[in-house]
Protein backbone atom coordinates (compact mmCIF):
# COMPACT_ATOMS: atom_id res chain seq x y z
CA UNK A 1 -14.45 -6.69 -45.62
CA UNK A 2 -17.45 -7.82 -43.26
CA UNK A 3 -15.12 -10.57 -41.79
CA UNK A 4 -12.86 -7.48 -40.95
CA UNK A 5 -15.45 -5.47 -39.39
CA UNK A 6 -16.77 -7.85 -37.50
CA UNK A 7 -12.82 -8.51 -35.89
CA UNK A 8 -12.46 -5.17 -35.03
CA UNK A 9 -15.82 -4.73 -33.42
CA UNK A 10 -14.96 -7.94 -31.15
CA UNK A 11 -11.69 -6.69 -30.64
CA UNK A 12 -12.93 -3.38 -29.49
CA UNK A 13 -15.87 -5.25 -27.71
CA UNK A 14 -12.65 -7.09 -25.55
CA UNK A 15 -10.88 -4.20 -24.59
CA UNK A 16 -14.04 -1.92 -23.53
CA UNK A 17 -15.69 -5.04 -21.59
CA UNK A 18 -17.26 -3.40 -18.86
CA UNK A 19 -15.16 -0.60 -18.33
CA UNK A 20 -12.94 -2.30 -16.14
CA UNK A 21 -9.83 -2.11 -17.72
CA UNK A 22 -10.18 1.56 -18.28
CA UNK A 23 -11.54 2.64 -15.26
CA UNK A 24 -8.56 0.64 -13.33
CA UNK A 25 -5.88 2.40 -15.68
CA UNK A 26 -7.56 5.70 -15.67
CA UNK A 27 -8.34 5.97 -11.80
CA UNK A 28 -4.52 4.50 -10.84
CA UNK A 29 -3.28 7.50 -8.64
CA UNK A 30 0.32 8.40 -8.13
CA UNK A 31 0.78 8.73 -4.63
CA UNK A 32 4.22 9.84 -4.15
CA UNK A 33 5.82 12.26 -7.15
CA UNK A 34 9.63 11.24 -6.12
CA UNK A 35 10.05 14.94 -5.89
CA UNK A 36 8.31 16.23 -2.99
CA UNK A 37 5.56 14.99 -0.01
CA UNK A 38 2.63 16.80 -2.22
CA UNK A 39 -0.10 14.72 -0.50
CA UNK A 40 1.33 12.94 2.49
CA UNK A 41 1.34 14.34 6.15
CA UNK A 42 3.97 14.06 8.67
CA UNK A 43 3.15 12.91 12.42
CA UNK A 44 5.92 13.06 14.43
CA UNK A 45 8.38 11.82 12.26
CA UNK A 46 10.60 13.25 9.36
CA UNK A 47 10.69 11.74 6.00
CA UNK A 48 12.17 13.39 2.35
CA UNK A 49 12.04 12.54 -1.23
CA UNK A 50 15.55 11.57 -1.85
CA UNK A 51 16.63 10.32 -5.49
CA UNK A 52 13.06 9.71 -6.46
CA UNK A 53 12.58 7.74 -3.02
CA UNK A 54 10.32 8.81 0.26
CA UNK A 55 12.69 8.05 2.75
CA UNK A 56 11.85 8.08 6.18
CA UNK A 57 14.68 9.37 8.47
CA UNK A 58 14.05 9.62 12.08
CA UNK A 59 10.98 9.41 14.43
CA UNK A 60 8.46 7.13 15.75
CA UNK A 61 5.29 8.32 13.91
CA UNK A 62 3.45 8.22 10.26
CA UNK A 63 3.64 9.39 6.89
CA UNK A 64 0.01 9.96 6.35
CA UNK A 65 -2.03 10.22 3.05
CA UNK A 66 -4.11 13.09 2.77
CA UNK A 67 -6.70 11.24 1.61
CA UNK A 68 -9.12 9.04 2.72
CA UNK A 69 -9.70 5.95 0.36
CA UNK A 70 -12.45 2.94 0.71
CA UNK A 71 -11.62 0.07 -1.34
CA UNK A 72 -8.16 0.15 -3.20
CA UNK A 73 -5.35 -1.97 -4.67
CA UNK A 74 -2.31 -0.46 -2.74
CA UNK A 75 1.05 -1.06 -4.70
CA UNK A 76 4.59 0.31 -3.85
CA UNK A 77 8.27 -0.91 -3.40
CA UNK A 78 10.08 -0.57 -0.16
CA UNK A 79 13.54 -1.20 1.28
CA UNK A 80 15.35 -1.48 4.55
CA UNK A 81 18.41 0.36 5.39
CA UNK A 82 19.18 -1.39 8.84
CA UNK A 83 21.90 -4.35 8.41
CA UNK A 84 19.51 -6.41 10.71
CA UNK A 85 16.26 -6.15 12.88
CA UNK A 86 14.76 -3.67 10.70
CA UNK A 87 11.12 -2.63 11.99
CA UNK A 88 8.75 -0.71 10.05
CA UNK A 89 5.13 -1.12 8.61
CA UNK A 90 2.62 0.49 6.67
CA UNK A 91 -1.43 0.87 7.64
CA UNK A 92 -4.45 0.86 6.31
CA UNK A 93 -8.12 1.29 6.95
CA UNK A 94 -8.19 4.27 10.14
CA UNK A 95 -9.38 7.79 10.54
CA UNK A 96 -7.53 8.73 13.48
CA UNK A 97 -4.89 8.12 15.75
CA UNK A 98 -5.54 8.41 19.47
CA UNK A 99 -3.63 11.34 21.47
CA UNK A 100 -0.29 10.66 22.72
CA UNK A 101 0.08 7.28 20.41
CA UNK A 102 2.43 7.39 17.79
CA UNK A 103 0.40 5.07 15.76
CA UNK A 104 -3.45 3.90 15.24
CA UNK A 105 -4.35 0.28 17.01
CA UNK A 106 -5.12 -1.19 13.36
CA UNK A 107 -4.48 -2.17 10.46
CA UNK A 108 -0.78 -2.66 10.19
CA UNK A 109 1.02 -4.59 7.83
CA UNK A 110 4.22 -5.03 9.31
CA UNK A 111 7.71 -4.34 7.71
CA UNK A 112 9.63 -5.89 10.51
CA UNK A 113 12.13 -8.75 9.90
CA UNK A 114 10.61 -12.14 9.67
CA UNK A 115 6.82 -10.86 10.01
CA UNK A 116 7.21 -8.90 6.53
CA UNK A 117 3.21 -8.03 5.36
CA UNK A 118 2.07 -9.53 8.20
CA UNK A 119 -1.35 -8.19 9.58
CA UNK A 120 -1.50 -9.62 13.25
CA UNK A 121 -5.49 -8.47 13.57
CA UNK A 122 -6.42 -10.86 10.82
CA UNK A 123 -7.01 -14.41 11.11
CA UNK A 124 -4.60 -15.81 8.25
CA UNK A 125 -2.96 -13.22 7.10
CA UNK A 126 0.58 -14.00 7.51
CA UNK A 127 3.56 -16.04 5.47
CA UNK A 128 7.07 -16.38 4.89
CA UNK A 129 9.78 -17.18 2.72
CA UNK A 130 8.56 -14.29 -0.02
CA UNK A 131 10.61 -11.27 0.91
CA UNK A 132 14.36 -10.23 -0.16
CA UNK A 133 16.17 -9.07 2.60
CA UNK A 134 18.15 -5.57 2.49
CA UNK A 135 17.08 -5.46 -1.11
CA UNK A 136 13.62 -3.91 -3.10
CA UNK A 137 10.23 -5.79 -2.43
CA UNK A 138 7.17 -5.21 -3.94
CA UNK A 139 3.89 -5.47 -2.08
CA UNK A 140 0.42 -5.61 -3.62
CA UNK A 141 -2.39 -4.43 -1.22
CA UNK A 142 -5.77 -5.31 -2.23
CA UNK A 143 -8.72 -4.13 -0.19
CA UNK A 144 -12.24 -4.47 -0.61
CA UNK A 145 -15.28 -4.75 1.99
CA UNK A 146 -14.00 -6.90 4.95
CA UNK A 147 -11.67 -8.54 2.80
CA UNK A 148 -7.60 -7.98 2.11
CA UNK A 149 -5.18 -9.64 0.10
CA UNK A 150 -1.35 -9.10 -0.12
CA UNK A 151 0.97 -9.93 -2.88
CA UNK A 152 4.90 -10.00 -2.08
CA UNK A 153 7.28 -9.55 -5.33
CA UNK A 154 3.72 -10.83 -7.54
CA UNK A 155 3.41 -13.83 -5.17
CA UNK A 156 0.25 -14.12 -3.62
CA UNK A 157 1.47 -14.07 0.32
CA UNK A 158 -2.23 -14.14 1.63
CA UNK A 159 -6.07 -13.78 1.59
CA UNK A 160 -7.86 -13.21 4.71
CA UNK A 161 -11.84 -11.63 5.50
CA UNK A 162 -12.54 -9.80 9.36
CA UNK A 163 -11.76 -5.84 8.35
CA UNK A 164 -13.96 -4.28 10.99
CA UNK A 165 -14.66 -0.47 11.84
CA UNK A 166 -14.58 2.94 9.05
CA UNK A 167 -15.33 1.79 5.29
CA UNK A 168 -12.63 4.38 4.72
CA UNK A 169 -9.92 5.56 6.36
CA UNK A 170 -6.04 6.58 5.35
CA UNK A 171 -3.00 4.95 4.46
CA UNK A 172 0.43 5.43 5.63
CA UNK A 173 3.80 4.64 5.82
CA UNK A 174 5.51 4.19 9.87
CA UNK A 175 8.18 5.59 10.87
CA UNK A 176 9.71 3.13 13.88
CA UNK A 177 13.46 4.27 12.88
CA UNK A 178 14.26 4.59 16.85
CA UNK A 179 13.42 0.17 16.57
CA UNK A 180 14.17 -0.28 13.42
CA UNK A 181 16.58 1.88 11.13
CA UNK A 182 15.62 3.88 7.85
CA UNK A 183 13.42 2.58 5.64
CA UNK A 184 12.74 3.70 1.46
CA UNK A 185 9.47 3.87 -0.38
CA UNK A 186 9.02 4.05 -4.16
CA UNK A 187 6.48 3.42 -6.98
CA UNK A 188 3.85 4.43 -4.65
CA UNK A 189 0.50 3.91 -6.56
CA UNK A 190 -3.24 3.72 -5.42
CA UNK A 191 -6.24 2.43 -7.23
CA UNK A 192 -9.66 3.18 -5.98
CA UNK A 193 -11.84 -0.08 -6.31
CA UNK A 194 -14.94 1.98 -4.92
CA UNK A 195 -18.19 1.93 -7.18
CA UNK A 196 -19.38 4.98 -8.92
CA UNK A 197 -22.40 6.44 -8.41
């Protein structure tokens, strides 16, 4: 009976750690519903939830969290419509975007054929090779301090350190469909890595 108490007592020891596991599961946010755009902003673009999807249809803008977030681990699944030369990207890290730009000047990973997760302001972060064309990809964004990491379909694609400006800042989905055709979204989750106080 002691021998048995002491297993489950390590066992529970295990799975409480240091809260990590918990904290991660509880704090995992579900950014898109598949029903509706509960929580996203539209700048000059227009985008739907269509089947359980956000697709973006038309426009040369952003579909904007209304959130700010800090550190995070970024997941979500996304799709290109376009038979070839498809050209979208999603961004991370900025508070603003300037007047009469359809976009903010950083971060963008890019969506566009052959530079797929891409981040051209960071020394390193770039590959190839890890991407299925015209089909579902998953990407993995992991951001914490002035570091970033990307995982394409649970590949690691990159590490790279250099993040520079807001600590926080918004996420967001662009809409280039003029450039690049449609593009669908799906399993859209956020975890916040930030400390608590």
């Amino acid at each position: 009976m002691k021998y048995v108490l002491f297993f489950l007592i390590a066992v529970s020891l295990v799975f409480m750690g240091t809260g990590v596991f918990a904290s991660e599961d509880c704090s995992r946010i579900l950014l898109f519903n598949g029903k509706n755009l509960d929580g996203w902003t539209l700048y000059q673009c227009e985008a739907k939830a269509d089947g359980e999807d956000l697709l973006i249809e038309s426009g040369n803008g952003m579909v904007q969290s209304a959130e700010q977030y800090g550190d995070f681990i970024w997941e979500f699944e996304w799709k290109a419509l376009a038979e070839d030369d498809w050209d979208s990207g999603f961004y991370f890290r900025y508070t603003e975007i300037p007047e009469g730009a359809p976009w903010p000047p950083r971060y963008q990973a890019n969506l566009r054929k052959g530079l797929e997760g891409n981040v051209s302001e960071l020394k390193g972060a770039s590959s190839t090779g890890l991407i299925k064309e015209r089909d579902w990809n998953q990407f993995k964004l992991t951001v914490q301090g002035t570091k970033a990491a990307l995982e394409i379909n649970g590949k690691p694609a990159w590490e790279a350190e250099g993040l520079e400006g807001p600590e926080k800042g918004y996420v967001a989905f662009q809409a280039e469909v003029p450039g690049g055709g449609k593009h669908r979204f799906r399993n859209v989750y956020l975890t916040p890595l930030d400390k608590k106080d």
